[in-house]
PDB file of N, CA and C in Angstrom:
ATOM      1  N   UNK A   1     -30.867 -31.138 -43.241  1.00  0.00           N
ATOM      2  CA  UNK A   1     -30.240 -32.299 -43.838  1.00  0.00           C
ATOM      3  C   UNK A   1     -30.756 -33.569 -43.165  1.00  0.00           C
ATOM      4  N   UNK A   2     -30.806 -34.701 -44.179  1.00  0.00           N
ATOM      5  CA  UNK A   2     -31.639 -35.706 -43.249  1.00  0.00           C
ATOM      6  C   UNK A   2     -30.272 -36.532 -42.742  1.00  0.00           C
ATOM      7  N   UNK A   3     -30.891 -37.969 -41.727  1.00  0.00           N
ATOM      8  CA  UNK A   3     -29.769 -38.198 -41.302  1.00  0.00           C
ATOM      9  C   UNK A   3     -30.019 -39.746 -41.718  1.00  0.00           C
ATOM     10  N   UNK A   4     -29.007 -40.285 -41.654  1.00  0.00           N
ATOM     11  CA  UNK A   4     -28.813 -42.016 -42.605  1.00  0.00           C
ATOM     12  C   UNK A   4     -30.784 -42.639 -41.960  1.00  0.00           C
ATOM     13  N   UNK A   5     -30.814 -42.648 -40.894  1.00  0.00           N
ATOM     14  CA  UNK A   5     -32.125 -43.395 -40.426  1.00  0.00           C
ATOM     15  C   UNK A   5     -33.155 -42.589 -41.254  1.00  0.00           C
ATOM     16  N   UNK A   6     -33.423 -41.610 -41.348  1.00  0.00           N
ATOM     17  CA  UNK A   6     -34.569 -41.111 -41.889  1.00  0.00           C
ATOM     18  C   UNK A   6     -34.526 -41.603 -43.611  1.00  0.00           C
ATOM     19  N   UNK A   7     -33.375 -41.361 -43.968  1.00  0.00           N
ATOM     20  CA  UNK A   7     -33.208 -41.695 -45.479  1.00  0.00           C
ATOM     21  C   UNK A   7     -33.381 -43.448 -45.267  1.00  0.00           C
ATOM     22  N   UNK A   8     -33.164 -44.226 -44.379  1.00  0.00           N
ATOM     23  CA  UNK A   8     -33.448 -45.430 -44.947  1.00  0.00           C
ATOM     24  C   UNK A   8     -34.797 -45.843 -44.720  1.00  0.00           C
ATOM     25  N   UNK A   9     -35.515 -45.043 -43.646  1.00  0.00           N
ATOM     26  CA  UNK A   9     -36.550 -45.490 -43.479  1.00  0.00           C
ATOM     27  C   UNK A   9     -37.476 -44.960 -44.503  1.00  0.00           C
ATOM     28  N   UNK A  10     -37.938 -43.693 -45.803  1.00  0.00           N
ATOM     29  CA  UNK A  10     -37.617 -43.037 -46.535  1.00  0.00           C
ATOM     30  C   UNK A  10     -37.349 -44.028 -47.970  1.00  0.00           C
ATOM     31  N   UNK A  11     -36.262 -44.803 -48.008  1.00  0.00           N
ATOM     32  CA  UNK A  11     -36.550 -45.892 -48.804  1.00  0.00           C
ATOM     33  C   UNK A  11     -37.366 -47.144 -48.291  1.00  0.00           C
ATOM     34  N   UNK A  12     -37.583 -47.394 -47.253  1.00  0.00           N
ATOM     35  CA  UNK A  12     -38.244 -48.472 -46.854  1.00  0.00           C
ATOM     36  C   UNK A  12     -40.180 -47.983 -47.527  1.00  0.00           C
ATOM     37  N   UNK A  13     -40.202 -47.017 -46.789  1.00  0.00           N
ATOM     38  CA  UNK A  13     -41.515 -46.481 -47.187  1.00  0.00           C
ATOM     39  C   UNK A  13     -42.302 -46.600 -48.815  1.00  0.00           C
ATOM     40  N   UNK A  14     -41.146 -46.174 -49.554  1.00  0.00           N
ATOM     41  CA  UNK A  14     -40.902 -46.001 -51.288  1.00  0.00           C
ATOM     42  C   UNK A  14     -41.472 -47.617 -51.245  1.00  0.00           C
ATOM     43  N   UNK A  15     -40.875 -48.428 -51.140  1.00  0.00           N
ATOM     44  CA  UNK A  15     -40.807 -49.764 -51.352  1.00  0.00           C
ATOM     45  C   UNK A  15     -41.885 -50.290 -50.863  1.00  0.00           C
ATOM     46  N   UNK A  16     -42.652 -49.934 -49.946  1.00  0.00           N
ATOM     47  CA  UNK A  16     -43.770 -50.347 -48.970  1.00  0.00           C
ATOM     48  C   UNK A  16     -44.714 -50.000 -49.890  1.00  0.00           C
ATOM     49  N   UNK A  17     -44.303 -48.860 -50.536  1.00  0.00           N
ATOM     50  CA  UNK A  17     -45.733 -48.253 -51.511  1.00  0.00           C
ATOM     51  C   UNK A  17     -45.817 -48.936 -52.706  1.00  0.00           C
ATOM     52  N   UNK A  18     -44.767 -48.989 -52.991  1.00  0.00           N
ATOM     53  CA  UNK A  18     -44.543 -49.997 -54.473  1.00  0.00           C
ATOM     54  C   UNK A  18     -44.783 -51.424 -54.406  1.00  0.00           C
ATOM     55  N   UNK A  19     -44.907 -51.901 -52.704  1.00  0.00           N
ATOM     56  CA  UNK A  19     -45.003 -53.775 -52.956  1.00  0.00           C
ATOM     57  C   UNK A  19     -46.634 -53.368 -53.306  1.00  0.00           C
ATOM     58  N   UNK A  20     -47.198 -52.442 -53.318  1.00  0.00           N
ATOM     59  CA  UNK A  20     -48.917 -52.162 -53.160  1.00  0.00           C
ATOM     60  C   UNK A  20     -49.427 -52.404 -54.611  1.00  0.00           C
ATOM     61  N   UNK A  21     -48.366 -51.874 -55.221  1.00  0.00           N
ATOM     62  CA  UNK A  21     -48.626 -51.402 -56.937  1.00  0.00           C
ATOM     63  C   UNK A  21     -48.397 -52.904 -57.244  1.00  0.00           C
ATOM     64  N   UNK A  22     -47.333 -53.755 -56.898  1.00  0.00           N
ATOM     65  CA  UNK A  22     -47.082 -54.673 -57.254  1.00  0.00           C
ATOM     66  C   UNK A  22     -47.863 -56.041 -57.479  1.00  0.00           C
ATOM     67  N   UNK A  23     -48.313 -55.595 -55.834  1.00  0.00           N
ATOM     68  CA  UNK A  23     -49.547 -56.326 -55.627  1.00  0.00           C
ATOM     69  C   UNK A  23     -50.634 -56.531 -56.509  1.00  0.00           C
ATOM     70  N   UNK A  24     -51.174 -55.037 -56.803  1.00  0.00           N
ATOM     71  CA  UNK A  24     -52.142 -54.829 -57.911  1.00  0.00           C
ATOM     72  C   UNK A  24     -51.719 -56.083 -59.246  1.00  0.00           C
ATOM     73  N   UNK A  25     -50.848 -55.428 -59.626  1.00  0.00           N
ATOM     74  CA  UNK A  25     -50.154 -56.261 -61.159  1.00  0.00           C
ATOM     75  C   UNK A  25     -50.563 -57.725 -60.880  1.00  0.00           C
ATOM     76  N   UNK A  26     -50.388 -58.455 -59.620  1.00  0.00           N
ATOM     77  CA  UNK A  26     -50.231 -59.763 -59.649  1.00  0.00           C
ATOM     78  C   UNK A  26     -51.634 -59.925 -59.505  1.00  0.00           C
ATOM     79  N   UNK A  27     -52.817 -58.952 -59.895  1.00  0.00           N
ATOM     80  CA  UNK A  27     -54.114 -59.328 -59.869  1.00  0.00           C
ATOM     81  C   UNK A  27     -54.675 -59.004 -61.215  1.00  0.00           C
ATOM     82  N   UNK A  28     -53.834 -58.160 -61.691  1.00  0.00           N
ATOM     83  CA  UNK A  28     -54.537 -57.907 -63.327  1.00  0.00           C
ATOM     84  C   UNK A  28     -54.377 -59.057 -63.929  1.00  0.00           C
ATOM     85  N   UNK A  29     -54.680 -59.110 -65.484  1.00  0.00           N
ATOM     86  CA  UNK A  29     -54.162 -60.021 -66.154  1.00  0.00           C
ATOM     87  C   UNK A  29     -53.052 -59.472 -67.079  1.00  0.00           C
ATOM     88  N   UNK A  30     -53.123 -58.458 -67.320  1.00  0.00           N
ATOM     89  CA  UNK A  30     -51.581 -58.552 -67.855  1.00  0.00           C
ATOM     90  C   UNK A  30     -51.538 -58.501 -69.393  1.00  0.00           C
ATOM     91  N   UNK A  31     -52.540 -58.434 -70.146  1.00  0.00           N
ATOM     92  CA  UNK A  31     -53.180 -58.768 -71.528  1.00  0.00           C
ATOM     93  C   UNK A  31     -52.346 -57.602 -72.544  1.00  0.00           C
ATOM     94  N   UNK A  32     -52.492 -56.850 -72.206  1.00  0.00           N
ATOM     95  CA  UNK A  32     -52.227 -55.767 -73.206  1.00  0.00           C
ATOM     96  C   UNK A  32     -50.842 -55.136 -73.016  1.00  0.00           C
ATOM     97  N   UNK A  33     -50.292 -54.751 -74.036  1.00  0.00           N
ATOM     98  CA  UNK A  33     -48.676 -54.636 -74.493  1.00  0.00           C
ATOM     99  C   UNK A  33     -48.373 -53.341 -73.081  1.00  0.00           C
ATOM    100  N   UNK A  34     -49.444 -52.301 -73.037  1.00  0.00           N
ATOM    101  CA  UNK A  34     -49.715 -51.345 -72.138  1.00  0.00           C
ATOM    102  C   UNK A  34     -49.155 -51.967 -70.643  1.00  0.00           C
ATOM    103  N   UNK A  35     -50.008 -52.511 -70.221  1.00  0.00           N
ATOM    104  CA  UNK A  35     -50.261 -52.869 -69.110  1.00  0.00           C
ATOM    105  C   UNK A  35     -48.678 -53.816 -68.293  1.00  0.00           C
ATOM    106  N   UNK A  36     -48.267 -54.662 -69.894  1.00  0.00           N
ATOM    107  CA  UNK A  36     -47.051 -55.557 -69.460  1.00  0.00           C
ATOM    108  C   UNK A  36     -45.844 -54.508 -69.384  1.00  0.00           C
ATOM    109  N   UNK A  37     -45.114 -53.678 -69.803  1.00  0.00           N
ATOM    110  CA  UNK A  37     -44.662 -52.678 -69.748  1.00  0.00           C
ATOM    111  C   UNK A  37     -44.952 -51.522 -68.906  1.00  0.00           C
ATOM    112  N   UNK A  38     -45.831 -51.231 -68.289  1.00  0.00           N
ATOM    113  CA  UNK A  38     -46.204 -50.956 -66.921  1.00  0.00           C
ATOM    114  C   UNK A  38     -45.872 -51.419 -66.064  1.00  0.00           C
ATOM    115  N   UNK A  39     -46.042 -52.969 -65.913  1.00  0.00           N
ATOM    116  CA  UNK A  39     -45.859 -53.975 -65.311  1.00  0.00           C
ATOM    117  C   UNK A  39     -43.959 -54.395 -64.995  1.00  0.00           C
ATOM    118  N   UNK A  40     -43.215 -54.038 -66.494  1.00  0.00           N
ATOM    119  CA  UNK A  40     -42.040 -54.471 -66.117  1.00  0.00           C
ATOM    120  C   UNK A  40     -41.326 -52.949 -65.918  1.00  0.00           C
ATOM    121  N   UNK A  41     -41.853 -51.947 -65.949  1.00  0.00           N
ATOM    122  CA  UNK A  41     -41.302 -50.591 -65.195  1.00  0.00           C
ATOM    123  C   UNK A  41     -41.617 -50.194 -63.506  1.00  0.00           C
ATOM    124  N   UNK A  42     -42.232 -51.098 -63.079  1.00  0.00           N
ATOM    125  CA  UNK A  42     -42.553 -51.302 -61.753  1.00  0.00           C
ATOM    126  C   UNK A  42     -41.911 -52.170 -61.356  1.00  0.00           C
ATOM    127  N   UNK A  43     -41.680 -53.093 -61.865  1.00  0.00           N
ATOM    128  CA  UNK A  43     -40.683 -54.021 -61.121  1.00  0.00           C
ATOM    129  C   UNK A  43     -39.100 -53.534 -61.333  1.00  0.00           C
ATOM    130  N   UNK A  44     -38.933 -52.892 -62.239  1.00  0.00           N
ATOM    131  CA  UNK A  44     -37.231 -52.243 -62.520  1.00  0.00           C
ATOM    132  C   UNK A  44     -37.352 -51.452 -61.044  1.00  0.00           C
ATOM    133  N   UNK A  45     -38.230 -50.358 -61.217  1.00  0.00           N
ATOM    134  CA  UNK A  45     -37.973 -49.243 -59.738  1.00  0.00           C
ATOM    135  C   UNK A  45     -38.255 -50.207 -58.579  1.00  0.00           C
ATOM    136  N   UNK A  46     -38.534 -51.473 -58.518  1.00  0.00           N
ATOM    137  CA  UNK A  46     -39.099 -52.143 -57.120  1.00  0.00           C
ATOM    138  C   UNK A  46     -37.875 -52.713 -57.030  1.00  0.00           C
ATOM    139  N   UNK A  47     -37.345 -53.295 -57.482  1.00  0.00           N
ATOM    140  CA  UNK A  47     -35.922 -53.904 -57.397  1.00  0.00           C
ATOM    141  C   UNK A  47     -34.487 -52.669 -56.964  1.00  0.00           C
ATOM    142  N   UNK A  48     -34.986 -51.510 -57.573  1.00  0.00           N
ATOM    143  CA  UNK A  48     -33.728 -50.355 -57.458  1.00  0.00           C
ATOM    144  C   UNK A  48     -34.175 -50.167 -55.946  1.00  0.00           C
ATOM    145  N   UNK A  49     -35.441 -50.151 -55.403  1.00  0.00           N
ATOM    146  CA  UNK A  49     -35.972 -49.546 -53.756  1.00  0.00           C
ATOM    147  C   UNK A  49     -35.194 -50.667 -53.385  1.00  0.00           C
ATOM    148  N   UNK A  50     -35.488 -51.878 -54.116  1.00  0.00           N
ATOM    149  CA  UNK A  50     -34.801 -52.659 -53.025  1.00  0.00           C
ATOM    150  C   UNK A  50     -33.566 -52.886 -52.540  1.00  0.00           C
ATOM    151  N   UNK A  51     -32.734 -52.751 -53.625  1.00  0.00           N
ATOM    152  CA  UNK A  51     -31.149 -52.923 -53.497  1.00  0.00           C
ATOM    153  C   UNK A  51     -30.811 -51.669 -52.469  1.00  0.00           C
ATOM    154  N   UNK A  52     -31.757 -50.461 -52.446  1.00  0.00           N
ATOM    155  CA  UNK A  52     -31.370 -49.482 -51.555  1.00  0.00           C
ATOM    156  C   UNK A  52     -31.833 -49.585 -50.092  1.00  0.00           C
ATOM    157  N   UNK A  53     -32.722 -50.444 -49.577  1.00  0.00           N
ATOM    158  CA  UNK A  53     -33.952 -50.232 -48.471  1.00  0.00           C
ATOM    159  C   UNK A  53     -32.674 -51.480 -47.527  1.00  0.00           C
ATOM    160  N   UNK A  54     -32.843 -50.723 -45.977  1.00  0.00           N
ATOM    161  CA  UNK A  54     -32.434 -51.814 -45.546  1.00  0.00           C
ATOM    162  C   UNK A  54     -33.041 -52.496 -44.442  1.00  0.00           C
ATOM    163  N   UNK A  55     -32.816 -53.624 -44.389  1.00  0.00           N
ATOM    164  CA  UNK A  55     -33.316 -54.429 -43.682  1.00  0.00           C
ATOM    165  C   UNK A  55     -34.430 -54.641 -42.605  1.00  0.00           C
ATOM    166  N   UNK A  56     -33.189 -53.902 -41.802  1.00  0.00           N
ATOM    167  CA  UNK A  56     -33.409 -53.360 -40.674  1.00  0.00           C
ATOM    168  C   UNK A  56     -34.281 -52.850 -39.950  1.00  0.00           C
ATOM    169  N   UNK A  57     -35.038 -51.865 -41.237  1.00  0.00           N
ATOM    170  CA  UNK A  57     -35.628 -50.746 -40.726  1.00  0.00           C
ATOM    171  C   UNK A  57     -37.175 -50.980 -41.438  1.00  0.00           C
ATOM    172  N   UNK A  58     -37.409 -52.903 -42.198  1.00  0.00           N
ATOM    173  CA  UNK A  58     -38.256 -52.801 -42.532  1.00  0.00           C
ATOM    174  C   UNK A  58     -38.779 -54.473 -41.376  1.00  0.00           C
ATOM    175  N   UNK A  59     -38.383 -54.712 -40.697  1.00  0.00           N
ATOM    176  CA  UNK A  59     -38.795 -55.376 -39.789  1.00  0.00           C
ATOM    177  C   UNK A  59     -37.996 -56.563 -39.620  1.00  0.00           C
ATOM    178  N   UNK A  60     -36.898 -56.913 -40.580  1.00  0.00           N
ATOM    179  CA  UNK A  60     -36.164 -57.712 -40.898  1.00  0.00           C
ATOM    180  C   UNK A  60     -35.711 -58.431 -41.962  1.00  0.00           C
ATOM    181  N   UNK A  61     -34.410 -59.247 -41.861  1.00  0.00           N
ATOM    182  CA  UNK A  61     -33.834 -59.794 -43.126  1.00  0.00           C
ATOM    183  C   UNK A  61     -35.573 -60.571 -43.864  1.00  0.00           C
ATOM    184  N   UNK A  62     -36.081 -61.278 -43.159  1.00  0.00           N
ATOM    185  CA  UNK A  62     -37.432 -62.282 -43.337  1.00  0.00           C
ATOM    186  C   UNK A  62     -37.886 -61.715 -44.450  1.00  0.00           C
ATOM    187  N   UNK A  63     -38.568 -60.609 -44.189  1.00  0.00           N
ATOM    188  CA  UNK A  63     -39.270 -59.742 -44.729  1.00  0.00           C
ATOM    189  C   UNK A  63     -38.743 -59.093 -46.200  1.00  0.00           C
ATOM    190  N   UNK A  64     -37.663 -59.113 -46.086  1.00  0.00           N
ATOM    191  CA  UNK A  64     -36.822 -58.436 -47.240  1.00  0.00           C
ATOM    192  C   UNK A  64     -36.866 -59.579 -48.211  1.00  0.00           C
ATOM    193  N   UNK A  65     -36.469 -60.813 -47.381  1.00  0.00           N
ATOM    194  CA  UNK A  65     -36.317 -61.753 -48.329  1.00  0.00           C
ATOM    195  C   UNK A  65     -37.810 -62.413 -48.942  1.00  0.00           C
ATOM    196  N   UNK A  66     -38.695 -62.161 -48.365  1.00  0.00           N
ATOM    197  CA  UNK A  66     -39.802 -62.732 -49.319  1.00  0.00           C
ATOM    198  C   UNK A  66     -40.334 -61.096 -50.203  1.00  0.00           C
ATOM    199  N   UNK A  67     -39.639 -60.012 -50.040  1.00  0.00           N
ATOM    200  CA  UNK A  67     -39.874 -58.823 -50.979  1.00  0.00           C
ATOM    201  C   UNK A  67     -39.104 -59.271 -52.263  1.00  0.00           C
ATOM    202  N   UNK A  68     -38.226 -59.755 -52.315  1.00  0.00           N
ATOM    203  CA  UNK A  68     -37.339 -60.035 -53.295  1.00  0.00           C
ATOM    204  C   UNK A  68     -37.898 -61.110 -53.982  1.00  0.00           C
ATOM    205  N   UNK A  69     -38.354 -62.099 -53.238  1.00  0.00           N
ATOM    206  CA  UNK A  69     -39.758 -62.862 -54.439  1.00  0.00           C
ATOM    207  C   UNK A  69     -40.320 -62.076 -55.515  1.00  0.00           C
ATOM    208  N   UNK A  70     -40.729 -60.991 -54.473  1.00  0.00           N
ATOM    209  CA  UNK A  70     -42.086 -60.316 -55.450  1.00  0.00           C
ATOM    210  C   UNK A  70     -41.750 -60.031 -57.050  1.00  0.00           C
ATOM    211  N   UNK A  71     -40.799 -59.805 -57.256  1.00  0.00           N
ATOM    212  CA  UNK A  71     -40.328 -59.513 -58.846  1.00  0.00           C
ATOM    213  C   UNK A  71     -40.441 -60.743 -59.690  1.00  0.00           C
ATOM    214  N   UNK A  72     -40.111 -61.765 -58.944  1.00  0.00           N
ATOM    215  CA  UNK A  72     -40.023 -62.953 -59.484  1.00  0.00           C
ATOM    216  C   UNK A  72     -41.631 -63.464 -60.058  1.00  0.00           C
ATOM    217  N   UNK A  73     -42.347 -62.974 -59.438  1.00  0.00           N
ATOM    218  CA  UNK A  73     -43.762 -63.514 -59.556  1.00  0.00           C
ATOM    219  C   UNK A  73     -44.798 -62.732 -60.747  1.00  0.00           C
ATOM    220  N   UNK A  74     -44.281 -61.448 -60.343  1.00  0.00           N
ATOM    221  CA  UNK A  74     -44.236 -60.346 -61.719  1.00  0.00           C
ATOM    222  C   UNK A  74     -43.484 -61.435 -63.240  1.00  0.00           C
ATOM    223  N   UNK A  75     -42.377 -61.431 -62.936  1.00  0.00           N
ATOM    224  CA  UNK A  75     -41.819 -62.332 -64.224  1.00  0.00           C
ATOM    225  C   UNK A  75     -42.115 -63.335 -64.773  1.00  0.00           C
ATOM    226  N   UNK A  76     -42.861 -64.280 -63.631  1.00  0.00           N
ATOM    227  CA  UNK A  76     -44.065 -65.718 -64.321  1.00  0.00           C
ATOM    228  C   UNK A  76     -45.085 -64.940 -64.966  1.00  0.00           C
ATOM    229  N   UNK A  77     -45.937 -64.052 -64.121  1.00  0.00           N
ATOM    230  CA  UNK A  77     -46.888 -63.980 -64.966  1.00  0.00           C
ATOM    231  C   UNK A  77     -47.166 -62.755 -65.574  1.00  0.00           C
ATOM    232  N   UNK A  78     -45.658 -62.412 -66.467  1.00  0.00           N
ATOM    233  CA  UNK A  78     -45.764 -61.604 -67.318  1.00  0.00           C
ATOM    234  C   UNK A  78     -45.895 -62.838 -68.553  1.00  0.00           C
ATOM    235  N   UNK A  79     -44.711 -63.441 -68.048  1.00  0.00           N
ATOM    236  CA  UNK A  79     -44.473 -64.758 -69.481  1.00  0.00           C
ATOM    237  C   UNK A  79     -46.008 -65.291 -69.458  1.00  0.00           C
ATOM    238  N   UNK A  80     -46.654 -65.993 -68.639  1.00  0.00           N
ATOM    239  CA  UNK A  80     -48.086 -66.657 -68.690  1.00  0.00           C
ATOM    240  C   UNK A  80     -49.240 -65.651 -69.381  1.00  0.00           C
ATOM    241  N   UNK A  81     -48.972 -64.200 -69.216  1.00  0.00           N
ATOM    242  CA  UNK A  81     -49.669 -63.836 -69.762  1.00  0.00           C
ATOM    243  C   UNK A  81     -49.136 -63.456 -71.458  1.00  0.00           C
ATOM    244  N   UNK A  82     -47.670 -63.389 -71.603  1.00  0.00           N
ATOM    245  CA  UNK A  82     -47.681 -63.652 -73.280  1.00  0.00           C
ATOM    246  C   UNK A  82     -48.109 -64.639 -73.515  1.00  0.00           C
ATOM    247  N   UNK A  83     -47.844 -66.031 -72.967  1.00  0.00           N
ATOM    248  CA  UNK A  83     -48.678 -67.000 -73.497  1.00  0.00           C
ATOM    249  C   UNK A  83     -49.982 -67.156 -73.783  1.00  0.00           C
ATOM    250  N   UNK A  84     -50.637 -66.303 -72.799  1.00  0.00           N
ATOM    251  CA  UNK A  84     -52.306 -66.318 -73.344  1.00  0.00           C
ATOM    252  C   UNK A  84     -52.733 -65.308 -74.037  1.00  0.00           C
ATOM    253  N   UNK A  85     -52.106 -63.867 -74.647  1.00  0.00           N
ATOM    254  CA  UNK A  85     -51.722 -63.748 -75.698  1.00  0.00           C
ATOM    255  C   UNK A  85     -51.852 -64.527 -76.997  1.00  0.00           C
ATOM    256  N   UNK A  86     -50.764 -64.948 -77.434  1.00  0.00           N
ATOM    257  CA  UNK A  86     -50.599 -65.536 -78.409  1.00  0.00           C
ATOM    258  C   UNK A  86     -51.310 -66.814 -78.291  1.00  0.00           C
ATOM    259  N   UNK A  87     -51.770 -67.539 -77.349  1.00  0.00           N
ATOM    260  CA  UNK A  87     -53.142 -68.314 -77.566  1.00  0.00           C
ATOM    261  C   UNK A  87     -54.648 -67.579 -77.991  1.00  0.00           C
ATOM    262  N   UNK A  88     -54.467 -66.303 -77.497  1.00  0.00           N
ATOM    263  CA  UNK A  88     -56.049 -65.625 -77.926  1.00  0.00           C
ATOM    264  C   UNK A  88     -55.657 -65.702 -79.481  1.00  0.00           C
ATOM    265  N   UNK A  89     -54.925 -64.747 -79.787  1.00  0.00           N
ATOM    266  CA  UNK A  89     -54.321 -64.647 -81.595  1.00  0.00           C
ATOM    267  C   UNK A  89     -54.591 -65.765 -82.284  1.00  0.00           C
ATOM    268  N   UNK A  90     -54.229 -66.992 -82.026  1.00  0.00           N
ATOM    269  CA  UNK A  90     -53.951 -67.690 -82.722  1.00  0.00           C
ATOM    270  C   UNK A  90     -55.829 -68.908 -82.896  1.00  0.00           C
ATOM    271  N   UNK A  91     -56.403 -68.742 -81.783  1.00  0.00           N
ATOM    272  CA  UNK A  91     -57.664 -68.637 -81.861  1.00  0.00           C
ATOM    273  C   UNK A  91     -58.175 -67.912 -82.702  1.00  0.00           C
ATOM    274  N   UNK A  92     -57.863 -66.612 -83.122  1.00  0.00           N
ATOM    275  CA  UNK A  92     -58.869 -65.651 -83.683  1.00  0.00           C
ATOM    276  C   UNK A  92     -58.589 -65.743 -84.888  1.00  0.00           C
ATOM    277  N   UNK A  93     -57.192 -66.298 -85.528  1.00  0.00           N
ATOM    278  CA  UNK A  93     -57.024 -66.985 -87.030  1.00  0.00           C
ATOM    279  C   UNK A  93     -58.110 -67.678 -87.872  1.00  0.00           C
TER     280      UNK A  93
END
């Protein structure tokens, strides 16, 4: 049976792996219906690691708190990339 430290460190890890994926996203562009939906199913499970991961055990409140950005930045440039979207479309009219 594990014991509370291993399980949080355990979610810390989860989350460590996922700011990686996240990372990625904030380098694609984001273009295709695929990719944005990829994009906002990674940030649903990055947000659930997070509400679970604590603090503590990831070097501090600091740290947590600029993790909790990260979704936010996912969410600009999901919207920036519908916008260039529907600017390509409307070009190709």
């Amino acid at each position: 049976m594990k014991n509370k430290a291993d399980s949080a460190l355990q979610h810390v890890h989860n989350l460590y792996l996922m700011q990686f994926k996240m990372l990625d996203l904030l380098s694609q562009d984001l273009l295709s219906p695929e990719a944005r939906k990829e994009a906002r199913e990674n940030m649903k499970q990055f947000q659930q690691l997070l509400r679970k991961a604590d603090y503590r055990y990831m070097g501090g409140e600091d740290v947590w708190q600029a993790l909790k950005k990260l979704p936010t930045e996912i969410e600009l440039k999901l919207k920036t990339s519908r916008a260039s979207v529907r600017k390509m479309k409307k070009k190709m009219r």
